[in-house]
C-alpha atoms as a PDB file:
ATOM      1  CA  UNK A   1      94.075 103.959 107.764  1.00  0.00           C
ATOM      2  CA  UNK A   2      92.717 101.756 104.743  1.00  0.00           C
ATOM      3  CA  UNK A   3      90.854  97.967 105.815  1.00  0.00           C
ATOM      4  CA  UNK A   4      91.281  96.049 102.216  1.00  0.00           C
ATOM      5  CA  UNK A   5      91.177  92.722 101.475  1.00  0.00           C
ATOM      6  CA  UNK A   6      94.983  90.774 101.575  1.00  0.00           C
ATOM      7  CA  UNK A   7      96.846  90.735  98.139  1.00  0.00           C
ATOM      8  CA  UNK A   8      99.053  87.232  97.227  1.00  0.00           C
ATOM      9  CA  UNK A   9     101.807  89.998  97.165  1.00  0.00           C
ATOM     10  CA  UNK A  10     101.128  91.100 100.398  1.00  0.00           C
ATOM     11  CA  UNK A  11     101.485  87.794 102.408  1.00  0.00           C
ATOM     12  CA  UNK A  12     105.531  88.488 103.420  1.00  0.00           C
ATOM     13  CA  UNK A  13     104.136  91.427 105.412  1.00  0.00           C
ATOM     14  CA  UNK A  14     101.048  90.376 106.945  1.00  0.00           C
ATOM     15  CA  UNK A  15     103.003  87.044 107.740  1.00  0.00           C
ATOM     16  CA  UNK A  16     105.790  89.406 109.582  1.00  0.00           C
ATOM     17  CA  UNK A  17     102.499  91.402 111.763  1.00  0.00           C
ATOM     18  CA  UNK A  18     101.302  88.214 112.854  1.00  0.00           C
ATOM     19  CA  UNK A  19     104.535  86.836 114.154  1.00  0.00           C
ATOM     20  CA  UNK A  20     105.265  89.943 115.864  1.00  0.00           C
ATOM     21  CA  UNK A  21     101.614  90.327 117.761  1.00  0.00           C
ATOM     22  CA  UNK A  22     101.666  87.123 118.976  1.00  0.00           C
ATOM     23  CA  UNK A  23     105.867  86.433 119.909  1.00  0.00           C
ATOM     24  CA  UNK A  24     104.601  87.181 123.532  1.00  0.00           C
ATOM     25  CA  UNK A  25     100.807  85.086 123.281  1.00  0.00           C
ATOM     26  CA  UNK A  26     100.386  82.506 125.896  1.00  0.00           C
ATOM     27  CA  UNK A  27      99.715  79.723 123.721  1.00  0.00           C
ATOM     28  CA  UNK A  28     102.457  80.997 121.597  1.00  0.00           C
ATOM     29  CA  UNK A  29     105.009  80.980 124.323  1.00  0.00           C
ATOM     30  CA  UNK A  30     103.794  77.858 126.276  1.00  0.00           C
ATOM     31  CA  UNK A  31     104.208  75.972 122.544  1.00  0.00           C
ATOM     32  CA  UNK A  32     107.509  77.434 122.139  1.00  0.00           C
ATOM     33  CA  UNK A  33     108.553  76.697 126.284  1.00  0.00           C
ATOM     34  CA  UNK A  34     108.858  80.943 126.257  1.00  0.00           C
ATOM     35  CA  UNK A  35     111.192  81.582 123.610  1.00  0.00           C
ATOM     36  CA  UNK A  36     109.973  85.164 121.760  1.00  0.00           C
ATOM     37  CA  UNK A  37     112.045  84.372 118.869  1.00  0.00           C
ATOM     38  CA  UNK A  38     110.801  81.389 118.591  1.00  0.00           C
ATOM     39  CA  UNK A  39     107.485  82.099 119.331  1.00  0.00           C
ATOM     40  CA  UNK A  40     107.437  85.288 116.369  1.00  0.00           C
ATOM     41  CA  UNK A  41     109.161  82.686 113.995  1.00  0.00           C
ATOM     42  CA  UNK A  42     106.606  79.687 114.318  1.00  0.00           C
ATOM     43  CA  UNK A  43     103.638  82.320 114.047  1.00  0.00           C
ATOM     44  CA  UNK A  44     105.401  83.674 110.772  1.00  0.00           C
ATOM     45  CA  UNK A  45     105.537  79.821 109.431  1.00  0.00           C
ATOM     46  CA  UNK A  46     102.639  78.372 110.845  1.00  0.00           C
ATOM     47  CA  UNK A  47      99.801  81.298 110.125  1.00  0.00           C
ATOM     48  CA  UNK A  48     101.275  81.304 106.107  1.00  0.00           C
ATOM     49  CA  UNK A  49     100.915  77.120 106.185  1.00  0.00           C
ATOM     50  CA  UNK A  50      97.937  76.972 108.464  1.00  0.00           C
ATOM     51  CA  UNK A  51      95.920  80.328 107.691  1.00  0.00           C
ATOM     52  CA  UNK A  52      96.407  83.266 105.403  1.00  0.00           C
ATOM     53  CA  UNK A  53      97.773  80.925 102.639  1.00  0.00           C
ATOM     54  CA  UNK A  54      94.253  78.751 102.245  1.00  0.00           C
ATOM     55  CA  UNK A  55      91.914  79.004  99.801  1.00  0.00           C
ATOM     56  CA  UNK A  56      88.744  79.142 101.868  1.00  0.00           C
ATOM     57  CA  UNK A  57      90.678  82.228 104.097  1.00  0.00           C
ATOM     58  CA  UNK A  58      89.149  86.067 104.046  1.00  0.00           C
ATOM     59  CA  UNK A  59      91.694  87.978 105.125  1.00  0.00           C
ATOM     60  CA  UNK A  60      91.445  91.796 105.383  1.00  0.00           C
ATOM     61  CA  UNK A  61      94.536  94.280 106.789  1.00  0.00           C
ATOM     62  CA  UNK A  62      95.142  97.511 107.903  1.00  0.00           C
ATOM     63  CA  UNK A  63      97.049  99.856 106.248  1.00  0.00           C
ATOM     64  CA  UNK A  64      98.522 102.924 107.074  1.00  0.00           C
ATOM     65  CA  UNK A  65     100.597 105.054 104.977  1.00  0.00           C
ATOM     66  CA  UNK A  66     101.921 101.643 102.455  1.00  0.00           C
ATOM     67  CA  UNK A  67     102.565  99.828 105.482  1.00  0.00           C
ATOM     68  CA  UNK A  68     100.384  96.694 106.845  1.00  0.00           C
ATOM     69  CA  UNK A  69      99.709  97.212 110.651  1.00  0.00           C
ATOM     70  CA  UNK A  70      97.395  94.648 111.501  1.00  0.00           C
ATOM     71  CA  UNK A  71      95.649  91.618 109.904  1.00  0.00           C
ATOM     72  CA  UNK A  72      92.346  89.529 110.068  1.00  0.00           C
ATOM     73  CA  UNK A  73      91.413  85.974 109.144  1.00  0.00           C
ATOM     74  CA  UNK A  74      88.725  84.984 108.920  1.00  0.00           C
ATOM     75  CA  UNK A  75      86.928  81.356 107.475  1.00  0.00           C
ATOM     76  CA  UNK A  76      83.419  80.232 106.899  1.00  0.00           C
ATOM     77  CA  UNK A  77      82.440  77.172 108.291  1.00  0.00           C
ATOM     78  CA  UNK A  78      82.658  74.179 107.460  1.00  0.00           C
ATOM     79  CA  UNK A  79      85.878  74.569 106.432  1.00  0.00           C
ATOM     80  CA  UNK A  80      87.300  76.254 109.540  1.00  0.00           C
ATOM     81  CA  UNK A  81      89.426  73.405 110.398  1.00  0.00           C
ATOM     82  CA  UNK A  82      92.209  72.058 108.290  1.00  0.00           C
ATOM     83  CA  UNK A  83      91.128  69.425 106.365  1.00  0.00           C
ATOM     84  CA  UNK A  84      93.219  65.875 106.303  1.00  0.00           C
ATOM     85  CA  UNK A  85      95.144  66.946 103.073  1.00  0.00           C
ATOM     86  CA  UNK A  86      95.997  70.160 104.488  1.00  0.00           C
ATOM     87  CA  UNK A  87      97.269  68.917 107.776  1.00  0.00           C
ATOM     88  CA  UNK A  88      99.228  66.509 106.004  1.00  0.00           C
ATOM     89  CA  UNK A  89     100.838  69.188 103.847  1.00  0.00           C
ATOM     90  CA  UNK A  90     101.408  71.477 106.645  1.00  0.00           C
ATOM     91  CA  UNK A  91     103.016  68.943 109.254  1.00  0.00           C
ATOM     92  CA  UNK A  92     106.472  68.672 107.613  1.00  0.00           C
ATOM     93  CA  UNK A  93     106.551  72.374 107.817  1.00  0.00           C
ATOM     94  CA  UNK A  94     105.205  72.589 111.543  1.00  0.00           C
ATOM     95  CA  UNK A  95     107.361  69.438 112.675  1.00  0.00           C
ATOM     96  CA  UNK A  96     110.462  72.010 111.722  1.00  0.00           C
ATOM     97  CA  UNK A  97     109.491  75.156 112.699  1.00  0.00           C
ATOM     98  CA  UNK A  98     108.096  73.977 116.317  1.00  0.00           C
ATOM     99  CA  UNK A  99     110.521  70.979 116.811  1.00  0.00           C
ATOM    100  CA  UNK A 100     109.547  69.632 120.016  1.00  0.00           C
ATOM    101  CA  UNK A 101     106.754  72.141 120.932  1.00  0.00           C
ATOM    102  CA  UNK A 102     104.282  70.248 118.206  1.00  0.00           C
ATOM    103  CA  UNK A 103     102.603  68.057 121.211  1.00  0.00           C
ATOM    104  CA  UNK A 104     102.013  71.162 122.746  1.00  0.00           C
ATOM    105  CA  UNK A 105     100.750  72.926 119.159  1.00  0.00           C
ATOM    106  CA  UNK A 106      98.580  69.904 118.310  1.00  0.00           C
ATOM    107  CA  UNK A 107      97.131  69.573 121.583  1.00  0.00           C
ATOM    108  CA  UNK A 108      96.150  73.245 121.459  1.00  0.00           C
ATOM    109  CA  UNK A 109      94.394  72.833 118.232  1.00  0.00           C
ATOM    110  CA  UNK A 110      92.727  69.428 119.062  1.00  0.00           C
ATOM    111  CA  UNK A 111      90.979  71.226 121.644  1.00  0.00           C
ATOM    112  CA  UNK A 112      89.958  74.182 119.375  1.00  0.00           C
ATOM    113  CA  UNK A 113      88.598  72.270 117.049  1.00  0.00           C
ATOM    114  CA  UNK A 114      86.204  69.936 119.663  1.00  0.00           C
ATOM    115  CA  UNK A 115      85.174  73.389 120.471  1.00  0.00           C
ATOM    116  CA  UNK A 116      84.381  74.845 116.889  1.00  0.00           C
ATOM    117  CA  UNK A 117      80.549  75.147 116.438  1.00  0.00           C
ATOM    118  CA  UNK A 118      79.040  72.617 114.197  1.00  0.00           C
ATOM    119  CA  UNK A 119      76.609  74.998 112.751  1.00  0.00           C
ATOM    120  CA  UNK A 120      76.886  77.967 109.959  1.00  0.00           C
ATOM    121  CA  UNK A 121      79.143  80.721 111.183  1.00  0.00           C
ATOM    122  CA  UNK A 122      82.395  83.022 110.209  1.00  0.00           C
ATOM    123  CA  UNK A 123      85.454  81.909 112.472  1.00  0.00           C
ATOM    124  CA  UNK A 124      87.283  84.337 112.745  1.00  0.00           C
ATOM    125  CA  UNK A 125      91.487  84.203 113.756  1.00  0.00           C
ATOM    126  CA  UNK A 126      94.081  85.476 113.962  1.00  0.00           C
ATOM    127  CA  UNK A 127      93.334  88.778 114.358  1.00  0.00           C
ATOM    128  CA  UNK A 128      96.898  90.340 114.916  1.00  0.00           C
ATOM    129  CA  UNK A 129      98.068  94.007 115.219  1.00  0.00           C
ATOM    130  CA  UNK A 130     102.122  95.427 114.739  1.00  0.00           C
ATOM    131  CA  UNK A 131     103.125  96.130 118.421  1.00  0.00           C
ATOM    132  CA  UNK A 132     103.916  99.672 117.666  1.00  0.00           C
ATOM    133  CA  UNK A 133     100.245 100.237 116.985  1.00  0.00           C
ATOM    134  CA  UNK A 134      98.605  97.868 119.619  1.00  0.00           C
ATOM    135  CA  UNK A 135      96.269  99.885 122.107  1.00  0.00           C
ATOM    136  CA  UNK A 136      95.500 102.662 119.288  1.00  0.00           C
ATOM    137  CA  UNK A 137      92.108 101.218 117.925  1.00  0.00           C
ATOM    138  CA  UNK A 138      93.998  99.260 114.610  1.00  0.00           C
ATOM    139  CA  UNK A 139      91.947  95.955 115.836  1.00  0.00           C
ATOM    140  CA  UNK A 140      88.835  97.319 116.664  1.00  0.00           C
ATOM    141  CA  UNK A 141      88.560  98.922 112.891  1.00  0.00           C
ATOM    142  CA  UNK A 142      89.725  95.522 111.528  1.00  0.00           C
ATOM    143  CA  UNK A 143      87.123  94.024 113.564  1.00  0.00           C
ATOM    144  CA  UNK A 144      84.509  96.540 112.946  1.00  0.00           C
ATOM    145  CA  UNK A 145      84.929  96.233 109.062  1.00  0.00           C
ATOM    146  CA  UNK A 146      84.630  92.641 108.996  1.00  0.00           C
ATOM    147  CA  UNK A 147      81.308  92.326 111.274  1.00  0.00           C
ATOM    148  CA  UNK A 148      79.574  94.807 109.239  1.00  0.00           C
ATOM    149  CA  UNK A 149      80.249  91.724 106.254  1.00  0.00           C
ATOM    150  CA  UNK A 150      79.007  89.226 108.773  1.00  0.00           C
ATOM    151  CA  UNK A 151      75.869  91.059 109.793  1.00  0.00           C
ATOM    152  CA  UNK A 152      74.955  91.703 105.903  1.00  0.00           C
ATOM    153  CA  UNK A 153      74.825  87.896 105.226  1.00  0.00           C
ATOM    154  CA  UNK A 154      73.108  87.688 108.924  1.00  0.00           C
ATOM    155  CA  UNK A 155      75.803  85.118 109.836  1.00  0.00           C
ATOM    156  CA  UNK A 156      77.044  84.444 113.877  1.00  0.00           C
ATOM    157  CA  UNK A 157      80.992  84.842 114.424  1.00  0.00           C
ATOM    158  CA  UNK A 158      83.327  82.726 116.525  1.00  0.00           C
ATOM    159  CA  UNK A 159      86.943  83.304 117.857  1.00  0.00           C
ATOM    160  CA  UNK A 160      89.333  81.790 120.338  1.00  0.00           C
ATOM    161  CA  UNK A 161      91.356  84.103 122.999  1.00  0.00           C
ATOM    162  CA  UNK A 162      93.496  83.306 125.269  1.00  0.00           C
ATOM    163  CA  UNK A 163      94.224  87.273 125.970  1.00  0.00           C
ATOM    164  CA  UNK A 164      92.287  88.738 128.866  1.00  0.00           C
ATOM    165  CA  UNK A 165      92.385  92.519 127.353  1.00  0.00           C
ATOM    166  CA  UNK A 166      90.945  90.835 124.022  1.00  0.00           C
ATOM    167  CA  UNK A 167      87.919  89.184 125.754  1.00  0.00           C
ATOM    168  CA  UNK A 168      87.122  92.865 126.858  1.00  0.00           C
ATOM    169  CA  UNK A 169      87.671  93.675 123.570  1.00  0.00           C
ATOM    170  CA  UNK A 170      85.632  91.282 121.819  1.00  0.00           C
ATOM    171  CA  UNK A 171      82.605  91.623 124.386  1.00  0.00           C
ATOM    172  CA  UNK A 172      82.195  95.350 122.884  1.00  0.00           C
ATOM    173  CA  UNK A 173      81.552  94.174 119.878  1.00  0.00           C
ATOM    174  CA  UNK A 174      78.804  91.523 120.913  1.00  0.00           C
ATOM    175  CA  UNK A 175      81.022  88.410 121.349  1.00  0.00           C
ATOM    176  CA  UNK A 176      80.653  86.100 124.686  1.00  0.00           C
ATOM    177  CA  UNK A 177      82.516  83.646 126.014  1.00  0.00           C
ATOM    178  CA  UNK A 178      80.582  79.902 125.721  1.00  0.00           C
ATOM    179  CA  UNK A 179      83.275  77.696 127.394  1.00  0.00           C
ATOM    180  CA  UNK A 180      86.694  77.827 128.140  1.00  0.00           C
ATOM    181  CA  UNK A 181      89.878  75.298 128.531  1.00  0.00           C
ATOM    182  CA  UNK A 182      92.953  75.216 130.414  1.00  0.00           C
ATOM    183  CA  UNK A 183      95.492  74.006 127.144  1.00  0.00           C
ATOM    184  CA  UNK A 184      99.131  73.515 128.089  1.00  0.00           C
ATOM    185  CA  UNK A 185      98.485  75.801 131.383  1.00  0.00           C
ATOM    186  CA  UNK A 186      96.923  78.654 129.363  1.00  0.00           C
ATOM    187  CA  UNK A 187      93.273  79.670 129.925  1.00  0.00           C
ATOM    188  CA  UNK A 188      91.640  79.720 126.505  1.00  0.00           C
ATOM    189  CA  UNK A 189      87.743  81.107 126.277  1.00  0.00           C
ATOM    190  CA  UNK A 190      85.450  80.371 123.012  1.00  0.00           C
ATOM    191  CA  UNK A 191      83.483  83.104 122.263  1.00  0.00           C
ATOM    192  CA  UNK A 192      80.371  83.237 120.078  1.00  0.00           C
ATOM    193  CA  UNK A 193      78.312  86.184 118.608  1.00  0.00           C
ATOM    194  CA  UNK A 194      74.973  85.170 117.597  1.00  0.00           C
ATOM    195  CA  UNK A 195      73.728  87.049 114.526  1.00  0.00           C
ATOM    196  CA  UNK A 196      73.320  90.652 114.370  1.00  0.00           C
ATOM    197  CA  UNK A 197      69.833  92.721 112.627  1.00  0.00           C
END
């Protein structure tokens, strides 16, 4: 398996891993009322709008034999959070692909963003992995290549989860929850990892 930073010609297929590791998310589903489909095909939308298509967005994949099989994003703060101009450009674009889930979506991401540290850090999300590789240690290498970057520029990291196996996940690699918030009946936790010598 090869970790290299995403391509611009490589954004159809890291698009497609995303919407297919998160079509059964929580906050996904409880956007999309528990539609898969619909879940898969807002995540394919809203992470290219949202995400992997900004300029300030690091984004590293997995490979395995030509084929992406899981995908990282990660942004340096300040400019975790969309800015005005960017939310107004991605809105048409979210109002049609979540329809009447966008309450829902834009609660979500209020939320996340009171949450967001106001200090110097990498924030890292989504971190997604194909479903036919998902338990066999794709995110864990994604996430162990991109902390070694982090701990060279001595830097803390912070994600959102709303996955219980993922909080175990994250806690390995020296992440812990600092709050949490119930968001459209879905327990998210906000998990920081102070910097690493």
């Amino acid at each position: 398996m090869q970790i290299r930073r995403m391509s611009p010609g490589d954004m159809d297929a890291a698009c497609q891993v995303i919407g297919l590791a998160f079509e059964d998310n929580p906050n996904t589903l409880a956007v999309v009322r528990g539609d898969r489909s619909k879940a898969r095909g807002m995540m394919q939308v809203a992470v290219r709008a949202a995400k992997l298509g900004r300029k300030y967005s690091h984004v590293l994949l997995a490979e395995d034999e030509g084929r992406v099989v899981g995908v990282l994003n990660a942004t340096q703060w300040p400019n975790c959070q969309l800015s005005i101009g960017e939310k107004l450009k991605a809105t048409p674009v979210m109002i049609r692909v979540v329809g009447w889930g966008l309450p829902r979506s834009l609660r979500m991401m209020s939320v996340w963003a009171k949450h967001d540290p106001q200090e110097r850090h990498w924030h890292l999300g989504p971190i997604g992995v194909h479903p036919e590789r998902q338990g066999r240690g794709v995110g864990k290498v994604l996430l162990g290549s991109f902390l070694k970057t982090v701990d060279e520029q001595r830097l803390p990291a912070y994600l959102e989860t709303d996955v219980d196996r993922n909080v175990v996940l994250y806690e390995k690699f020296g992440f812990k929850a600092i709050a949490q918030a119930e968001i459209n009946g879905v327990n998210n936790r906000f998990m920081w990892r102070p910097v690493h010598s």
